[in-house]
C-alpha atoms as a PDB file:
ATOM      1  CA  UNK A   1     -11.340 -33.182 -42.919  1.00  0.00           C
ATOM      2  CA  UNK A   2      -9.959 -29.747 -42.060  1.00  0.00           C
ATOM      3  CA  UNK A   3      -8.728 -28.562 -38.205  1.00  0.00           C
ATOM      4  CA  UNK A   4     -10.819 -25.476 -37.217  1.00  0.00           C
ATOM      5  CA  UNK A   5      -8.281 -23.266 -35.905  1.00  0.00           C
ATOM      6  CA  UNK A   6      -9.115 -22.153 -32.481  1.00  0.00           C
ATOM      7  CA  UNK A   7      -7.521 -19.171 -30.555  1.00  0.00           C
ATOM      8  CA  UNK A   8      -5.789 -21.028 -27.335  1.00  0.00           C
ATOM      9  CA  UNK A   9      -6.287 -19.335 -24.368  1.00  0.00           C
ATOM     10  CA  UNK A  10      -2.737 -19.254 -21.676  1.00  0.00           C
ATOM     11  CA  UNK A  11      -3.914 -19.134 -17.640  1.00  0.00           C
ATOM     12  CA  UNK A  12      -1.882 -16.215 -16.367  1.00  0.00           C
ATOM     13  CA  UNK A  13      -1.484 -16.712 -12.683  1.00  0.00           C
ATOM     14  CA  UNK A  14      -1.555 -13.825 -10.152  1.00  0.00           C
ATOM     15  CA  UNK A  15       1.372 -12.332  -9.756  1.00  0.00           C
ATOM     16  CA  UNK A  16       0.786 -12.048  -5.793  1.00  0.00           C
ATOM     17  CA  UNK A  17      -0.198 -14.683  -3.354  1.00  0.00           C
ATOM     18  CA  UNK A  18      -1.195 -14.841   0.375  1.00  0.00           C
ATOM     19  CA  UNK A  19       2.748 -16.259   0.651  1.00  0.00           C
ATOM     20  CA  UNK A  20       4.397 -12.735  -0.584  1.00  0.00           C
ATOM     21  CA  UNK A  21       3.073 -10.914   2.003  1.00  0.00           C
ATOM     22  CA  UNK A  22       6.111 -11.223   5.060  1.00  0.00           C
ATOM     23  CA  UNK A  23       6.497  -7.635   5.597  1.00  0.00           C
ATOM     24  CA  UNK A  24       4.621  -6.256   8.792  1.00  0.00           C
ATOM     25  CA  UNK A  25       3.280  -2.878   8.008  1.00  0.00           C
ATOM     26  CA  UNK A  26       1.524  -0.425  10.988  1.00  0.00           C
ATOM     27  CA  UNK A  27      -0.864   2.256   9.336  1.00  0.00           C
ATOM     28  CA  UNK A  28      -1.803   5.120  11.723  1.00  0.00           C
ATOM     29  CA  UNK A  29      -4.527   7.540  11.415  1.00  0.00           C
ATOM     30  CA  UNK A  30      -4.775  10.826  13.176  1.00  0.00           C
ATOM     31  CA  UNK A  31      -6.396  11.266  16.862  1.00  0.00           C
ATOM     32  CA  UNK A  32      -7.106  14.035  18.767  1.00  0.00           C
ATOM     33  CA  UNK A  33      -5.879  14.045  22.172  1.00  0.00           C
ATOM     34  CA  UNK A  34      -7.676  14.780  25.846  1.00  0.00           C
ATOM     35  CA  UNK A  35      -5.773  18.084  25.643  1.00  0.00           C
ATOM     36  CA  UNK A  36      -8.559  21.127  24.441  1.00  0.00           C
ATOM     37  CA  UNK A  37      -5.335  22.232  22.247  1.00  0.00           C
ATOM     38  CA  UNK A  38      -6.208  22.186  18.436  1.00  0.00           C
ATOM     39  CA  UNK A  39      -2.319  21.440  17.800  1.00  0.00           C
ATOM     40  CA  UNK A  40      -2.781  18.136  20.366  1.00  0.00           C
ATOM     41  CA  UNK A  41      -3.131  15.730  17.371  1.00  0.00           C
ATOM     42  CA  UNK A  42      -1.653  11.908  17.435  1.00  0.00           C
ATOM     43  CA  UNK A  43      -1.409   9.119  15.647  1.00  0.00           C
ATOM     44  CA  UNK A  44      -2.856   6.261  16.581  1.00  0.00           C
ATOM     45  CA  UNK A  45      -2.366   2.685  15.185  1.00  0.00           C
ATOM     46  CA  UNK A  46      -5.809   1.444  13.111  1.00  0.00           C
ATOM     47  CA  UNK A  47      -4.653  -1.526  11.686  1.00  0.00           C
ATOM     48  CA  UNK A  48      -1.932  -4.036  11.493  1.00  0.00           C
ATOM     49  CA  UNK A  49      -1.383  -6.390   8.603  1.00  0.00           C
ATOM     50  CA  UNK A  50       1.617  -8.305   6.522  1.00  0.00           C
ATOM     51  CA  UNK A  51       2.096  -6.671   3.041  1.00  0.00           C
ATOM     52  CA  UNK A  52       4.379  -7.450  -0.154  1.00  0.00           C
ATOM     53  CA  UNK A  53       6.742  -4.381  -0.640  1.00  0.00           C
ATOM     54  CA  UNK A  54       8.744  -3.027  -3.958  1.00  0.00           C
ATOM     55  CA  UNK A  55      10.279  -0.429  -6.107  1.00  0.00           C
ATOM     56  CA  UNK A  56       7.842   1.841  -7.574  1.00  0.00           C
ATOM     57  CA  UNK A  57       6.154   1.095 -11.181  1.00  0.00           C
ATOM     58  CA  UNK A  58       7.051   4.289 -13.598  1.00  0.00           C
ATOM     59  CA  UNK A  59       2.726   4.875 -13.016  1.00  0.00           C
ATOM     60  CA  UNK A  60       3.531   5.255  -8.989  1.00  0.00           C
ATOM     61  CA  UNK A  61       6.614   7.631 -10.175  1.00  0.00           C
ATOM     62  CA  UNK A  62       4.706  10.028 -11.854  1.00  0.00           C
ATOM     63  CA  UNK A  63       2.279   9.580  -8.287  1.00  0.00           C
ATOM     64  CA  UNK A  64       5.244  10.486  -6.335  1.00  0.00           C
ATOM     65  CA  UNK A  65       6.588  13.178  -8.359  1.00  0.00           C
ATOM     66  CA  UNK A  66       3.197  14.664  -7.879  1.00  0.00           C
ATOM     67  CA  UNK A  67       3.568  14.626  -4.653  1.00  0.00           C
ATOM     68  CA  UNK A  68       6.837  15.867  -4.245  1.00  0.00           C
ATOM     69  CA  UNK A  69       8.497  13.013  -2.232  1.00  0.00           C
ATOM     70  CA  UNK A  70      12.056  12.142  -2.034  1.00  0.00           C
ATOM     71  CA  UNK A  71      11.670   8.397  -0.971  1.00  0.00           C
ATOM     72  CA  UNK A  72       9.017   5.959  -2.789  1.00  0.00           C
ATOM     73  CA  UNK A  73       7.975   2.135  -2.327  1.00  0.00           C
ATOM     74  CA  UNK A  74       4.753   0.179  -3.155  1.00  0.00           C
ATOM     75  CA  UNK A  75       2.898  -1.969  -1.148  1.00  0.00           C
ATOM     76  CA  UNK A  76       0.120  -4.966  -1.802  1.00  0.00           C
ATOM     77  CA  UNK A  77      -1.949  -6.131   1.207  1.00  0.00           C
ATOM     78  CA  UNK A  78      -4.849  -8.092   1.234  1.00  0.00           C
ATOM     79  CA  UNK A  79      -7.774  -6.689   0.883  1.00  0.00           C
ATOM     80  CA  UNK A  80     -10.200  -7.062   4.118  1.00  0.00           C
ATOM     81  CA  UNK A  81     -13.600  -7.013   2.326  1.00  0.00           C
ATOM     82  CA  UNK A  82     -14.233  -3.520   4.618  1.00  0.00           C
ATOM     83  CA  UNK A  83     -12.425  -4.274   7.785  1.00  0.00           C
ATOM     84  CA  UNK A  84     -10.181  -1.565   7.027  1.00  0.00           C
ATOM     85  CA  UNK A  85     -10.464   0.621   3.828  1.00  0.00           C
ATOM     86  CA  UNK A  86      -6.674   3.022   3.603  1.00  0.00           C
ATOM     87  CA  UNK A  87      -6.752   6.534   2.501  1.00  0.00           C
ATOM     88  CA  UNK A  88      -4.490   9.154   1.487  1.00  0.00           C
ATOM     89  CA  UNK A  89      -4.743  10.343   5.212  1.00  0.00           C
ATOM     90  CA  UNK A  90      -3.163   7.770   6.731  1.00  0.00           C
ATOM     91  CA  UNK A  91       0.591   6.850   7.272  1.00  0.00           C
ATOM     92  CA  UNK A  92       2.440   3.972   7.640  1.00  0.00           C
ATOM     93  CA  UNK A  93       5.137   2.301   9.361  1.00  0.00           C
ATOM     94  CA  UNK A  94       7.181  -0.486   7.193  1.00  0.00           C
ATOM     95  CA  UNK A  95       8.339  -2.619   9.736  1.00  0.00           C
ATOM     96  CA  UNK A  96      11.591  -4.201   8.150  1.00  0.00           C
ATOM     97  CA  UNK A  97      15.491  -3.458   8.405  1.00  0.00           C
ATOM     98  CA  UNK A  98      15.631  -2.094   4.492  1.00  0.00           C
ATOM     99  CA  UNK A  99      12.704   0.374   4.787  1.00  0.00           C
ATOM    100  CA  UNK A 100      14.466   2.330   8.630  1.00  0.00           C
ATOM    101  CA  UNK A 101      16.594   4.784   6.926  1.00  0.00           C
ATOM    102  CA  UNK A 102      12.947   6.831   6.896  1.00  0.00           C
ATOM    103  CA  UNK A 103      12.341   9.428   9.086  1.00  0.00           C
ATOM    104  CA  UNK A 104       9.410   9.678  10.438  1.00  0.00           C
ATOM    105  CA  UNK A 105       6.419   7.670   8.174  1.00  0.00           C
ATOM    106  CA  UNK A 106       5.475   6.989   5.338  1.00  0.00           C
ATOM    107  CA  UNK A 107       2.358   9.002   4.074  1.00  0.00           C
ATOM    108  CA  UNK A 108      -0.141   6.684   2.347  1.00  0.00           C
ATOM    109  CA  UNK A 109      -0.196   8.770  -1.435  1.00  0.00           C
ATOM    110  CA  UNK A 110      -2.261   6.473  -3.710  1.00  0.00           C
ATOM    111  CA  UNK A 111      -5.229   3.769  -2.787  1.00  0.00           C
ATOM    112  CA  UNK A 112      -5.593   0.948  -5.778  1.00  0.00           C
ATOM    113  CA  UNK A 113      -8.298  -1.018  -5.340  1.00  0.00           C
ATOM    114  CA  UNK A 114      -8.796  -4.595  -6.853  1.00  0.00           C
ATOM    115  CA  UNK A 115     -12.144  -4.418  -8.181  1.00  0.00           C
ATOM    116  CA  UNK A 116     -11.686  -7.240 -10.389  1.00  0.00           C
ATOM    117  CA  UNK A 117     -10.816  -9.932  -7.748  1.00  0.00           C
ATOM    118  CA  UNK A 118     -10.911  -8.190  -4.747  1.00  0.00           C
ATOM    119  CA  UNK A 119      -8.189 -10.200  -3.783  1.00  0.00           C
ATOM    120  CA  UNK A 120      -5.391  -7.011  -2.891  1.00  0.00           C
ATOM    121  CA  UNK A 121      -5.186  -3.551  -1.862  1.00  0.00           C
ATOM    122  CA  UNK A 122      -2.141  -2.039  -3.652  1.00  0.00           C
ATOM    123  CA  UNK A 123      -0.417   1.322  -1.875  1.00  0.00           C
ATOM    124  CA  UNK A 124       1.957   3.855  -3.026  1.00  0.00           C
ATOM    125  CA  UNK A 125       3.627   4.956   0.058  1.00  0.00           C
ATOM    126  CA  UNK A 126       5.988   7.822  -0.152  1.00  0.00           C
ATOM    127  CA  UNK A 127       8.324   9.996   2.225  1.00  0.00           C
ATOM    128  CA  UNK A 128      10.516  13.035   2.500  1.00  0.00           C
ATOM    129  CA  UNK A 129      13.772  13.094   4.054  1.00  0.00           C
END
């Protein structure tokens, strides 16, 4: 009797979990002030959360590049199921010792969307100097 020969099938675990995310990240959106100025614009803190930061893929290089930034990083946080939904209008605030040398924020360039797990959000974050 013969062996059918059946393709075997490898689980490939995610490469994130809920115990990656350490890094405390502020984003801010834009508010208008009391002030009947048009110029009286701040930002004010939306959401607070604990995200997985790292060295930009070569895809979020050619993001950046678009963009004209001098300073790049990439960011996974979990997605909130609607609580809070980023967009490019946003900045952020990395709040870790490696990520100070910034001036200023970092302006939220790319949203990535997990549409097959909606598990995580995934960010490309960039900044000039």
């Amino acid at each position: 009797m013969t062996m059918v020969s059946r393709p075997s099938f490898q689980y490939q675990p995610q490469k994130v979990d809920s115990g990656k995310l350490r890094i405390p990240i502020h984003f801010y959106a834009q508010d208008v002030g009391d002030s009947p100025e048009p110029t009286d614009v701040k930002p004010k803190e939306v959401f607070f959360c604990l995200c997985d930061a790292y060295s930009p893929s070569n895809k979020d290089k050619v993001v950046l590049d678009s963009h004209e930034v001098d300073l790049g990083v990439t960011v996974i946080i979990r997605d909130t199921k609607g609580e809070f939904i980023p967009n490019n209008k946003m900045t952020a605030v990395i709040d870790d010792a490696r990520y100070q040398d910034v001036k200023g924020q970092w302006q939220v360039e790319e949203v990535r969307h997990d549409f097959e797990a909606n598990r995580f959000i995934t960010l490309v974050l960039g900044a000039k100097q």
